[in-house]
PDB file of N, CA and C in Angstrom:
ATOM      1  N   UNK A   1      43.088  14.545 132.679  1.00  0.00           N
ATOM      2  CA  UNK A   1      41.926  15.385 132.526  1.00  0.00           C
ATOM      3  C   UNK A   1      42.271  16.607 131.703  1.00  0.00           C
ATOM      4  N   UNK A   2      41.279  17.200 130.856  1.00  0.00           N
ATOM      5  CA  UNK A   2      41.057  18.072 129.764  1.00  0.00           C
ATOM      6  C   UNK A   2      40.932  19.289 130.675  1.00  0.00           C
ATOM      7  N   UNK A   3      41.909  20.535 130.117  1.00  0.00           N
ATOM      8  CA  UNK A   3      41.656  21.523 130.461  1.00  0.00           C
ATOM      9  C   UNK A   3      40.090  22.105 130.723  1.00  0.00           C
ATOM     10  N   UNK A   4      39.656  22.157 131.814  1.00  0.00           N
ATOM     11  CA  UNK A   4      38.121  22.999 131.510  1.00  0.00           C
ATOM     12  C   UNK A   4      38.231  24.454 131.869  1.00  0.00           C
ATOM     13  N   UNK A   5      37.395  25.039 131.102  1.00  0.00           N
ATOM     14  CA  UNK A   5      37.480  26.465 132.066  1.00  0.00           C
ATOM     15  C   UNK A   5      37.079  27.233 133.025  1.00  0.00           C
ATOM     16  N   UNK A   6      37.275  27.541 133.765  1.00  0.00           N
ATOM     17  CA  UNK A   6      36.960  28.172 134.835  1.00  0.00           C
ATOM     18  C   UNK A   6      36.300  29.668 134.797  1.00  0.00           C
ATOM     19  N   UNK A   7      35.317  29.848 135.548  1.00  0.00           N
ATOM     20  CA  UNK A   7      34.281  31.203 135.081  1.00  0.00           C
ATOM     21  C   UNK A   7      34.398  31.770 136.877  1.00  0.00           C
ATOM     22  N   UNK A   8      34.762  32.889 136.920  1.00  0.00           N
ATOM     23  CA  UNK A   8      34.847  33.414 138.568  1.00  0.00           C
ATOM     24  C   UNK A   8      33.459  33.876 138.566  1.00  0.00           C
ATOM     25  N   UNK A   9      32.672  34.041 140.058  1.00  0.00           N
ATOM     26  CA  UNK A   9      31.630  34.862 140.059  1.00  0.00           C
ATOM     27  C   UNK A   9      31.202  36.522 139.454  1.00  0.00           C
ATOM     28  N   UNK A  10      32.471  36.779 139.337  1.00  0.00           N
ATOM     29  CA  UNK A  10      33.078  38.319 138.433  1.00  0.00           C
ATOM     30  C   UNK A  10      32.862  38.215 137.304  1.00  0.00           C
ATOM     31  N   UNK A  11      32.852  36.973 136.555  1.00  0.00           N
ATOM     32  CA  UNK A  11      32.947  36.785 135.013  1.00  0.00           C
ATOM     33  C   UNK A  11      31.384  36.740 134.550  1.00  0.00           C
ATOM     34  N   UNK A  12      30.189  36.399 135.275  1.00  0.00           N
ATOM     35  CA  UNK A  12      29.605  36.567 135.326  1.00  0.00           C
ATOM     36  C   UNK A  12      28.410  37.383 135.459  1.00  0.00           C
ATOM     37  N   UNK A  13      28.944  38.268 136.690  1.00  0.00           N
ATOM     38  CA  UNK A  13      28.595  39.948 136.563  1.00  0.00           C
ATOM     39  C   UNK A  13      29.130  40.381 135.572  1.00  0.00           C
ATOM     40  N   UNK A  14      29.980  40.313 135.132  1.00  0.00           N
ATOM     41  CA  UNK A  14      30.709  41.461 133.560  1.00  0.00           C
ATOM     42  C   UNK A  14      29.759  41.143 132.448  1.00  0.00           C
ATOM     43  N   UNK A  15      29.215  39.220 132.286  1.00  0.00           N
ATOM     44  CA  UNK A  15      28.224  39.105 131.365  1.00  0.00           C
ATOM     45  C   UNK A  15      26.945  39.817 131.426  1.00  0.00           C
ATOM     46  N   UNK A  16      26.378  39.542 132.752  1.00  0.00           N
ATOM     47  CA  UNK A  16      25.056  40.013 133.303  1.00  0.00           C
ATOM     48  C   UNK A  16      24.929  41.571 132.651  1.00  0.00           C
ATOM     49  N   UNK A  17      25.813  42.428 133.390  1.00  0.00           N
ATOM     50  CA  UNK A  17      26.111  43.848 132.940  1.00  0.00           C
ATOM     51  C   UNK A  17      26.499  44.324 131.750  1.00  0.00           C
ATOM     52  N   UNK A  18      26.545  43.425 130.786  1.00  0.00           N
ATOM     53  CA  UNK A  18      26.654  43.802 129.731  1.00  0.00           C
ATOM     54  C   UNK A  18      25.435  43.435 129.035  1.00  0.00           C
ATOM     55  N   UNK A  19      24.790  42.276 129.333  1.00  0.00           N
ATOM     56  CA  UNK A  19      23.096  42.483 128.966  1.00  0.00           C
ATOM     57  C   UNK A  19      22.816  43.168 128.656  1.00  0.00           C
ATOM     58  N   UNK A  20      22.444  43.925 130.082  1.00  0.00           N
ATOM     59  CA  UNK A  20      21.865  44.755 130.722  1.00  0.00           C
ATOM     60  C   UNK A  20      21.594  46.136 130.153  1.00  0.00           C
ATOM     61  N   UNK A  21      23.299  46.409 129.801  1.00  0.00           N
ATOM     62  CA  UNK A  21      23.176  47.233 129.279  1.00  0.00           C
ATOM     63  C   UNK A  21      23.012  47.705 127.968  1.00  0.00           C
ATOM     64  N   UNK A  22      23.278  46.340 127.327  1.00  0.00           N
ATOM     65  CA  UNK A  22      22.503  45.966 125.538  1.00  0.00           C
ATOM     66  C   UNK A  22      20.946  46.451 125.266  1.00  0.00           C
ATOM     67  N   UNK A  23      20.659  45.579 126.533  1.00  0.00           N
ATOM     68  CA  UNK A  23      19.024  45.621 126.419  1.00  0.00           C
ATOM     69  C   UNK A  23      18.487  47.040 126.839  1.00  0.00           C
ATOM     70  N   UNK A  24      19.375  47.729 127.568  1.00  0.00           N
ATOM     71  CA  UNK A  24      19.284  49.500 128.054  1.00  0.00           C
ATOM     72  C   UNK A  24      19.545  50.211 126.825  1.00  0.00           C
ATOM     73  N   UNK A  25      20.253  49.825 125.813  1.00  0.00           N
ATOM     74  CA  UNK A  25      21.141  50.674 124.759  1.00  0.00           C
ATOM     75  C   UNK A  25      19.651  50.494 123.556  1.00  0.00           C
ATOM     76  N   UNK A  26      18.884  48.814 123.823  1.00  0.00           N
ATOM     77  CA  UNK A  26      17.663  48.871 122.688  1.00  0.00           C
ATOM     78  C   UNK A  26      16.708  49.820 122.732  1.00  0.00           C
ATOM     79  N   UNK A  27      16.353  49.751 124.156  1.00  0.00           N
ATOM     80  CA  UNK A  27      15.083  50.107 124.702  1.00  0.00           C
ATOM     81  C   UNK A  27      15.400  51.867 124.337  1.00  0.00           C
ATOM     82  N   UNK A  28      16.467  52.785 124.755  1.00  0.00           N
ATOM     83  CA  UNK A  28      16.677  53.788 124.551  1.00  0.00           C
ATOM     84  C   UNK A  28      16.625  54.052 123.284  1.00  0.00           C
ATOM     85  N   UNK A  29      16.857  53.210 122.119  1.00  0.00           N
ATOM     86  CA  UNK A  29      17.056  52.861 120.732  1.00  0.00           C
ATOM     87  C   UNK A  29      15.176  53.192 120.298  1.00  0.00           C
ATOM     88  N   UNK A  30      14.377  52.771 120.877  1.00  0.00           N
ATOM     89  CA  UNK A  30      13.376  52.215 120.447  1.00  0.00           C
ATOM     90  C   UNK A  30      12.392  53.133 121.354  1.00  0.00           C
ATOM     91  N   UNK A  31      12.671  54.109 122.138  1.00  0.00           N
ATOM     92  CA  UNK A  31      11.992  55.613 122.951  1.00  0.00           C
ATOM     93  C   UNK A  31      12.498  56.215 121.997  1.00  0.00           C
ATOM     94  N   UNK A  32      13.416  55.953 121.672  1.00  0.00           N
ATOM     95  CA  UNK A  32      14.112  57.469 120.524  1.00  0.00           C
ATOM     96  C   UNK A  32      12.986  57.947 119.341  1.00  0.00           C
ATOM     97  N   UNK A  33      13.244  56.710 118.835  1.00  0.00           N
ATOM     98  CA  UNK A  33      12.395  56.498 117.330  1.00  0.00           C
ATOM     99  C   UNK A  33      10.779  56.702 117.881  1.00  0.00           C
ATOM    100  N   UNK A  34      10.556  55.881 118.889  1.00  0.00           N
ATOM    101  CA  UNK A  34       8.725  56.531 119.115  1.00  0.00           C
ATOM    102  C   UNK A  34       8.625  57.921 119.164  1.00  0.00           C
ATOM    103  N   UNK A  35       9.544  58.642 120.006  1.00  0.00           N
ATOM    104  CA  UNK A  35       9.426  60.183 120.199  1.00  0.00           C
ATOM    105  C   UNK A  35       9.627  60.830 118.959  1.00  0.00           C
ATOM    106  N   UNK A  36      10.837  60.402 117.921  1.00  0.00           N
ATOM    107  CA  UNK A  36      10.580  61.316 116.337  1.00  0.00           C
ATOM    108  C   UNK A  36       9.397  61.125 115.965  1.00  0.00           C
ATOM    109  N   UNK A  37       9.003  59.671 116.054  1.00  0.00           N
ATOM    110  CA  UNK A  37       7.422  59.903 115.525  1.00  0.00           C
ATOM    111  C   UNK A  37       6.465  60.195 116.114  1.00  0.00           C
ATOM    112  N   UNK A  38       6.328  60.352 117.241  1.00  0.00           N
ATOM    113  CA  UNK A  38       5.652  61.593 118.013  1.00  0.00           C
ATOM    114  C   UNK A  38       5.328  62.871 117.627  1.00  0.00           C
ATOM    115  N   UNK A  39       6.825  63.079 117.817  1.00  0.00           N
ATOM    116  CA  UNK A  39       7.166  64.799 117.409  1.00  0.00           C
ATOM    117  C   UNK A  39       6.958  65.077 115.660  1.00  0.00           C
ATOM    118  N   UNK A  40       7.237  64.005 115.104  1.00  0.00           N
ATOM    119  CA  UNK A  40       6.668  64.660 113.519  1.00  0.00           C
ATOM    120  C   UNK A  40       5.409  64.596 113.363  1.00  0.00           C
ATOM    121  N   UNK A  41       4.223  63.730 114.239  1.00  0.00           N
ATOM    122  CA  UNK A  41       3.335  63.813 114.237  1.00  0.00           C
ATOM    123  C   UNK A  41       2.134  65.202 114.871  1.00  0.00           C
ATOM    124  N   UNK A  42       3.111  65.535 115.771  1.00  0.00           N
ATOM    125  CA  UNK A  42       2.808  66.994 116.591  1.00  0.00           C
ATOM    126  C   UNK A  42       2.702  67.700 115.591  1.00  0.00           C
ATOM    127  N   UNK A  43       3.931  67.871 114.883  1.00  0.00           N
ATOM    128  CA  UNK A  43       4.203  68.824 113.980  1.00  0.00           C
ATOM    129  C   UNK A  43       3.472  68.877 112.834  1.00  0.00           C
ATOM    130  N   UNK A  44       3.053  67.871 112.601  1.00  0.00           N
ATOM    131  CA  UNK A  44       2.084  68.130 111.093  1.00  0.00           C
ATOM    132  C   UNK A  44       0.720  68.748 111.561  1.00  0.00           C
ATOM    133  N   UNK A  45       0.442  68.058 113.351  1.00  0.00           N
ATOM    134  CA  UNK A  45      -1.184  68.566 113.317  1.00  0.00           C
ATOM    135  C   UNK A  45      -0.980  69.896 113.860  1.00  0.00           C
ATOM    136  N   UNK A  46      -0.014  70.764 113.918  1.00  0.00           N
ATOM    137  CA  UNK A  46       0.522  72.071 114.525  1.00  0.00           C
ATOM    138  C   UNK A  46       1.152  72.959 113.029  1.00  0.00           C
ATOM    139  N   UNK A  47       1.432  72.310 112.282  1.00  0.00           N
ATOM    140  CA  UNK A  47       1.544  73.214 111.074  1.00  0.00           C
ATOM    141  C   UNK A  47      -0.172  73.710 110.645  1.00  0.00           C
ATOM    142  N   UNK A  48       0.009  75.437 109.944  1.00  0.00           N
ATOM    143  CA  UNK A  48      -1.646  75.548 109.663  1.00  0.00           C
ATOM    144  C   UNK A  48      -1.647  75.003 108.243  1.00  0.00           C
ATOM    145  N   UNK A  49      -2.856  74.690 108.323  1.00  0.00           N
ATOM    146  CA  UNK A  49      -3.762  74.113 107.242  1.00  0.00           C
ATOM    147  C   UNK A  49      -4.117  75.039 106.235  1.00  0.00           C
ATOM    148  N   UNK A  50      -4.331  74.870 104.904  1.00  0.00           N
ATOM    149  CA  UNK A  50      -4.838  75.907 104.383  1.00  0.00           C
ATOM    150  C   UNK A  50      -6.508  75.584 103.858  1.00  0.00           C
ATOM    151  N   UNK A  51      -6.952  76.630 104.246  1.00  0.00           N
ATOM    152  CA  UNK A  51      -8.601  76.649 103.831  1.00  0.00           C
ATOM    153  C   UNK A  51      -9.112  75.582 102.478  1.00  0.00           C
ATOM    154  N   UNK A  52     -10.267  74.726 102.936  1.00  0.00           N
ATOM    155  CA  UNK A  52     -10.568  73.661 103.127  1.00  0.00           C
ATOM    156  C   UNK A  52     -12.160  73.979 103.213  1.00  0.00           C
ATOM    157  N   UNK A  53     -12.519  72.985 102.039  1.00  0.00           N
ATOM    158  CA  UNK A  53     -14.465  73.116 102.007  1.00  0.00           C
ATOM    159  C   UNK A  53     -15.189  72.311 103.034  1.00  0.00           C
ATOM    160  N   UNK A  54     -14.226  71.559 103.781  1.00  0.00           N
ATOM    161  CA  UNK A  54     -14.797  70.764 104.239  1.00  0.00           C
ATOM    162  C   UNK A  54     -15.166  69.223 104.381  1.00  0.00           C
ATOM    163  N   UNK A  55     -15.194  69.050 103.020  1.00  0.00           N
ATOM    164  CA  UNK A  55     -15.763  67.554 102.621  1.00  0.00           C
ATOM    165  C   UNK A  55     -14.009  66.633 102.322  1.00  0.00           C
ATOM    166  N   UNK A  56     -12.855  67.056 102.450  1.00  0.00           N
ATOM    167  CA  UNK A  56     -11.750  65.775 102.456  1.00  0.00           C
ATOM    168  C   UNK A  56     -11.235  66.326 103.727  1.00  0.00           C
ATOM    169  N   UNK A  57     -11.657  65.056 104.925  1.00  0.00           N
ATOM    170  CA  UNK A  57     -10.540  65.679 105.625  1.00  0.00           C
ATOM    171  C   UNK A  57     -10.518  64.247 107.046  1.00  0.00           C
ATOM    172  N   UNK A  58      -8.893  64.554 107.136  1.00  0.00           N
ATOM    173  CA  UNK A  58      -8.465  63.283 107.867  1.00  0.00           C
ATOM    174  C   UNK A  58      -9.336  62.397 108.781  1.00  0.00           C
ATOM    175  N   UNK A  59      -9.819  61.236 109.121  1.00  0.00           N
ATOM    176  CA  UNK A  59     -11.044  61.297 110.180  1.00  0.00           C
ATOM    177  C   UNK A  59      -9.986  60.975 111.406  1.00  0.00           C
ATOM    178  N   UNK A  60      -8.605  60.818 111.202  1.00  0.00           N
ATOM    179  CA  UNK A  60      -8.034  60.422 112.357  1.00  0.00           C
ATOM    180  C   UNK A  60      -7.635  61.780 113.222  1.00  0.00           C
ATOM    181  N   UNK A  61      -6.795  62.750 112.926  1.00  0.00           N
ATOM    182  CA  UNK A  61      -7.012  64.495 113.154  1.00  0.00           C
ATOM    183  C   UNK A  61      -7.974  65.506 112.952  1.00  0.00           C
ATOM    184  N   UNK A  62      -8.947  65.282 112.113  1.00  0.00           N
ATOM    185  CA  UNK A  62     -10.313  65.712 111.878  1.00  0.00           C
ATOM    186  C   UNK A  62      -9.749  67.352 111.348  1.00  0.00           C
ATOM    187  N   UNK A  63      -8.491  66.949 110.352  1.00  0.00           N
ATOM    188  CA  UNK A  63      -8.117  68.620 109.201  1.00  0.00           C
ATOM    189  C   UNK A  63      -7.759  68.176 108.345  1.00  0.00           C
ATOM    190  N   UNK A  64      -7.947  68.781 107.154  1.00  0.00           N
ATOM    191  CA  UNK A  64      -7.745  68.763 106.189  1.00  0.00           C
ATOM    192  C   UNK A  64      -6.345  67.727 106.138  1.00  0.00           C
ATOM    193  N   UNK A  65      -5.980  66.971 104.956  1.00  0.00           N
ATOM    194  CA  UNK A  65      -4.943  66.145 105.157  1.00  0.00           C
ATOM    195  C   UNK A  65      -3.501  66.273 104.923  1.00  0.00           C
ATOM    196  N   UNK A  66      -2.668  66.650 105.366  1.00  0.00           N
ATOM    197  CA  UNK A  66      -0.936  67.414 105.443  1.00  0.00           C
ATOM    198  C   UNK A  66      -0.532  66.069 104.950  1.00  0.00           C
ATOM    199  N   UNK A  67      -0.191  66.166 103.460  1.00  0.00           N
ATOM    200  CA  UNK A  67       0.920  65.569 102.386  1.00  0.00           C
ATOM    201  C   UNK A  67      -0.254  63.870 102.612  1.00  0.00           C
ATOM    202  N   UNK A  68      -0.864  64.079 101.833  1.00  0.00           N
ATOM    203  CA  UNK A  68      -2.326  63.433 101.730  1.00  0.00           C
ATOM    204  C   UNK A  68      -1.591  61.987 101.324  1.00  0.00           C
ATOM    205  N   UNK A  69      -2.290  60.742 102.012  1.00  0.00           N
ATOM    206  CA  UNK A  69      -1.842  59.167 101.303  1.00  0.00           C
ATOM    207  C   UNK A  69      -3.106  59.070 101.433  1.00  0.00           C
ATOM    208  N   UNK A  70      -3.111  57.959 100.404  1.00  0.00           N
ATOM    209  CA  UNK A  70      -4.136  56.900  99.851  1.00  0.00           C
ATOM    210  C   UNK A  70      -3.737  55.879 100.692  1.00  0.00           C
ATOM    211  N   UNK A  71      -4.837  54.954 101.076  1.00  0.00           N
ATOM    212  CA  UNK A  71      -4.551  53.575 101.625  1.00  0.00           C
ATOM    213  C   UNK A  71      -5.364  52.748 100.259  1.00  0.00           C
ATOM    214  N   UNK A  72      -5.284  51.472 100.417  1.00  0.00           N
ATOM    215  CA  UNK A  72      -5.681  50.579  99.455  1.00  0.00           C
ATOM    216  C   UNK A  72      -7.296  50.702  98.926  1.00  0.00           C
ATOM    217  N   UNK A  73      -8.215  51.085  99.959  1.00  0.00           N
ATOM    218  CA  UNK A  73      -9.577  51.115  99.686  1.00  0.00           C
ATOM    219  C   UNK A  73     -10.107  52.260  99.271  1.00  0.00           C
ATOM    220  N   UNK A  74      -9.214  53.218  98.974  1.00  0.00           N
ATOM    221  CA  UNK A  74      -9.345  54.888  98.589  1.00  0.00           C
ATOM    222  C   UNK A  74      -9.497  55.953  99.512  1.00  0.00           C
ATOM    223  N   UNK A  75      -9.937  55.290 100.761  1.00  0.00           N
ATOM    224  CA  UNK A  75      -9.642  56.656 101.676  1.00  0.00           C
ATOM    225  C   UNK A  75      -8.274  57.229 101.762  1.00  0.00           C
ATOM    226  N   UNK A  76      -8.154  58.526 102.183  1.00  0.00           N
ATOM    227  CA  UNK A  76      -6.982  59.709 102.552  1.00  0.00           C
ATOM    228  C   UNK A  76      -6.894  59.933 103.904  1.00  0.00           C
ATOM    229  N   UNK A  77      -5.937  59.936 104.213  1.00  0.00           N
ATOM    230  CA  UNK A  77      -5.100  60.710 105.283  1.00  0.00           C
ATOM    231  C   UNK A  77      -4.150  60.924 105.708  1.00  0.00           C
ATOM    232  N   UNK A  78      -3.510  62.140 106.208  1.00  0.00           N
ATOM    233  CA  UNK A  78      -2.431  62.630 106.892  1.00  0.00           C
ATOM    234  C   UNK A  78      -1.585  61.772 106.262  1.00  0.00           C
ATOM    235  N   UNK A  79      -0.465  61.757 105.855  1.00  0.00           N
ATOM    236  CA  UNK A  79       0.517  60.954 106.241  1.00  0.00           C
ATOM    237  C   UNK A  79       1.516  60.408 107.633  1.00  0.00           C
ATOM    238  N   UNK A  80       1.071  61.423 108.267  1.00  0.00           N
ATOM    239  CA  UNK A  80       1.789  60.965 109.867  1.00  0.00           C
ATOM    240  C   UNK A  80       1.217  60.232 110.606  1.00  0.00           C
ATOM    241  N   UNK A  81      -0.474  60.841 109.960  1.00  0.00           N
ATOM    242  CA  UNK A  81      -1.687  60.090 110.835  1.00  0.00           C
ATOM    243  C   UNK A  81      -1.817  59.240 110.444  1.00  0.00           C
ATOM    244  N   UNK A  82      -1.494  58.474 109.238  1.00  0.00           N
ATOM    245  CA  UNK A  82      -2.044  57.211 109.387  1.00  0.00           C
ATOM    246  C   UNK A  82      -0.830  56.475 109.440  1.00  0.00           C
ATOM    247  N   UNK A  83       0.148  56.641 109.681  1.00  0.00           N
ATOM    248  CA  UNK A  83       1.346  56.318 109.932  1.00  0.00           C
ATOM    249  C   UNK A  83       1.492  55.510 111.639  1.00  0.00           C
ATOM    250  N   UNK A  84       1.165  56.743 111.762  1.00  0.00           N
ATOM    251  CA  UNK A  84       1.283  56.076 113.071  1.00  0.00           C
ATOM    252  C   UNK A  84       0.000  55.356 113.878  1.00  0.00           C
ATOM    253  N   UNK A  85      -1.422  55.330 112.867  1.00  0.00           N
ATOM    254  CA  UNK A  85      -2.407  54.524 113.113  1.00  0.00           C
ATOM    255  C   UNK A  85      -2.322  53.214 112.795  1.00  0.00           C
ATOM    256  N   UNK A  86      -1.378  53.003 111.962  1.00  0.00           N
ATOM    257  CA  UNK A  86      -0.545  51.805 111.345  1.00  0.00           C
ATOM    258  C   UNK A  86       0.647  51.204 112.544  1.00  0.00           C
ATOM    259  N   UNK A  87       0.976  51.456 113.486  1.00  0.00           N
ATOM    260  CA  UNK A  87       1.800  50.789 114.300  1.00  0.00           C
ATOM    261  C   UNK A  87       0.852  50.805 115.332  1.00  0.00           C
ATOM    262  N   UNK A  88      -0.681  50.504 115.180  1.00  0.00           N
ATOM    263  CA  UNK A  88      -1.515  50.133 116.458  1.00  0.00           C
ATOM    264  C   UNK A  88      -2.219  48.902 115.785  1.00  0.00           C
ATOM    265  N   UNK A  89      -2.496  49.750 114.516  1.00  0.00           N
ATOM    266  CA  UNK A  89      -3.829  48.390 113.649  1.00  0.00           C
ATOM    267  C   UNK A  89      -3.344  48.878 112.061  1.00  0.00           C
ATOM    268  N   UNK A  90      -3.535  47.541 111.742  1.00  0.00           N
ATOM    269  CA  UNK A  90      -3.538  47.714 109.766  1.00  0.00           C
ATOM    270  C   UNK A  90      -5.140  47.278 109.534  1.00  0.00           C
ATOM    271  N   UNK A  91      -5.755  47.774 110.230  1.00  0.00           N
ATOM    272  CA  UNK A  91      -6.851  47.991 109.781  1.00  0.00           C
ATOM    273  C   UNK A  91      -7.027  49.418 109.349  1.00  0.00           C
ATOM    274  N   UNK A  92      -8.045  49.733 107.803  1.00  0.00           N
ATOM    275  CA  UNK A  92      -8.578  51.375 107.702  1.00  0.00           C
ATOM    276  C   UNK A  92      -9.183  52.001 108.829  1.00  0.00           C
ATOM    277  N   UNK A  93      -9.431  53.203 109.585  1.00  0.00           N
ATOM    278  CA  UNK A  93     -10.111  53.509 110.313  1.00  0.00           C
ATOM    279  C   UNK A  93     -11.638  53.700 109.656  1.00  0.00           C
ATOM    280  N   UNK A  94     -11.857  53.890 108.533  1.00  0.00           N
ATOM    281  CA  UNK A  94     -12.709  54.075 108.042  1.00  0.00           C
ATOM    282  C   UNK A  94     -13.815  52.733 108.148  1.00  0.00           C
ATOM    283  N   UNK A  95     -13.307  51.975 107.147  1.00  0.00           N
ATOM    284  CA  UNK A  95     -14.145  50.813 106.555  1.00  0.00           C
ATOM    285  C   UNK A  95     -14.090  49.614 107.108  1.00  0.00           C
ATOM    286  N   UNK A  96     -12.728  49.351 107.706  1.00  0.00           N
ATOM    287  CA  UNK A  96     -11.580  48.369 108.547  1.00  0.00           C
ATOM    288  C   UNK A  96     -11.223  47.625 107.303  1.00  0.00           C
ATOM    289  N   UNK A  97     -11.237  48.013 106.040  1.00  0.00           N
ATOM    290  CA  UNK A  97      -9.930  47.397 105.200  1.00  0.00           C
ATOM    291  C   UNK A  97      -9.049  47.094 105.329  1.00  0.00           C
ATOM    292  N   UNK A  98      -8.287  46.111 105.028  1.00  0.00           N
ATOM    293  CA  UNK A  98      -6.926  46.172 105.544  1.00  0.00           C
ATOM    294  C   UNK A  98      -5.990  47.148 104.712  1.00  0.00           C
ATOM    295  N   UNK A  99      -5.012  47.443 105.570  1.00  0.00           N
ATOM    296  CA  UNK A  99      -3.938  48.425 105.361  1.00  0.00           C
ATOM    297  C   UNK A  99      -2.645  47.584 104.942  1.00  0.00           C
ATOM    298  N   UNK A 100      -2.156  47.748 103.719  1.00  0.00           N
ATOM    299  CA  UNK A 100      -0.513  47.340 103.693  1.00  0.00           C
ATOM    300  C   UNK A 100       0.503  48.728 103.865  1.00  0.00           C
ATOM    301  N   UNK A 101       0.866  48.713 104.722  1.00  0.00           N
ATOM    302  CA  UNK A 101       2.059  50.148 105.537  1.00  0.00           C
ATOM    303  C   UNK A 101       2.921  50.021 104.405  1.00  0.00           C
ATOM    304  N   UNK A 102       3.266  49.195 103.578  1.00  0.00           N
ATOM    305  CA  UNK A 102       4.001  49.556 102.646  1.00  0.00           C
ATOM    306  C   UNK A 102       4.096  49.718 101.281  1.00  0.00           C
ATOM    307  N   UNK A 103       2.279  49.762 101.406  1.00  0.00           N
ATOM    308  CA  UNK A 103       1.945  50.376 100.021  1.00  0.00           C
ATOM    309  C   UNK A 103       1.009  51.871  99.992  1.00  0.00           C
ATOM    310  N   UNK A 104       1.728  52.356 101.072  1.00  0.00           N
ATOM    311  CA  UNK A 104       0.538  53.664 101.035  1.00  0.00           C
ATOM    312  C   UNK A 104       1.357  54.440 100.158  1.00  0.00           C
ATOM    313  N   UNK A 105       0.431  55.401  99.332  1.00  0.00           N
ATOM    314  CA  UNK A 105       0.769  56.197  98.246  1.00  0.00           C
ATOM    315  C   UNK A 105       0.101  57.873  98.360  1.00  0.00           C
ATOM    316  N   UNK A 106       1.331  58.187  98.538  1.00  0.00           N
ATOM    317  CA  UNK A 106       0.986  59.960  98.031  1.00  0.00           C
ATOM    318  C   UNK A 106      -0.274  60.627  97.188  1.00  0.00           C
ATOM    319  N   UNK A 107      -0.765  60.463  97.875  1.00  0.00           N
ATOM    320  CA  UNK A 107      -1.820  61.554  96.716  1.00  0.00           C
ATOM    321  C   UNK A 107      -1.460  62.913  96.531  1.00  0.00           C
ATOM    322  N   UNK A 108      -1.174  63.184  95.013  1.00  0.00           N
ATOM    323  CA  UNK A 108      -0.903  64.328  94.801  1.00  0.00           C
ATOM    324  C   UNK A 108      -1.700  65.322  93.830  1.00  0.00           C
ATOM    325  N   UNK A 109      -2.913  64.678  94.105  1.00  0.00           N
ATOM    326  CA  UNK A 109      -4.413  65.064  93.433  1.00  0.00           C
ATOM    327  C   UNK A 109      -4.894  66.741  94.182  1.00  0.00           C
ATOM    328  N   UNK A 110      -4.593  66.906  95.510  1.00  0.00           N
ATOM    329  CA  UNK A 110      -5.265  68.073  96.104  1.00  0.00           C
ATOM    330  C   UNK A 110      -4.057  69.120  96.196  1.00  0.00           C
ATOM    331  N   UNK A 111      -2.992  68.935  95.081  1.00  0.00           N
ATOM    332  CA  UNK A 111      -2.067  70.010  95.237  1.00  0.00           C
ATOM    333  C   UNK A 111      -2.286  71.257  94.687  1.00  0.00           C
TER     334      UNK A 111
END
């Protein structure tokens, strides 16, 4: 008979626990990154705005738009805001166009 190997009930917990703690090391991985984008999102709707006629302004924060993107169908907004309206729906909030997240573009028209 062929050597087989032998696995103790110990060898098993050491696997288990190391899962465990892979899948602890993602998840902490992946709170991290939601909270920067949280917090840069705080921060843009907490920076002031500067005076504004009125007629362009984010419909997702409802101010004027901080470092303004274009989505595909011509509406503007925020860049944080629609950033992170983009990891719920790639739909526009506006029109429900679809959104490609990786073609939004800077507008640098209201500088």
């Amino acid at each position: 008979m062929g050597a087989e190997a032998q696995f103790s009930p110990g060898d098993q917990h050491e696997a288990d626990f190391m899962n465990v703690t892979l899948y602890q090391s993602e998840v902490e991985a992946a709170e991290a990154a939601a909270q920067a984008e949280q917090d840069a999102l705080d921060q843009a709707r907490a920076a002031p705005a500067p005076p504004h006629d009125g007629k362009d302004v984010c419909v997702i924060c409802l101010s004027q738009p901080r470092k303004p993107v274009v989505v595909r169908c011509g509406h503007r907004y925020c860049g944080a805001c629609i950033r992170q309206w983009c990891r719920r729906s790639l739909a526009c909030p506006l029109c429900r166009g679809e959104i490609d997240r990786d073609a939004l573009c800077e507008d640098h028209t209201s500088a």
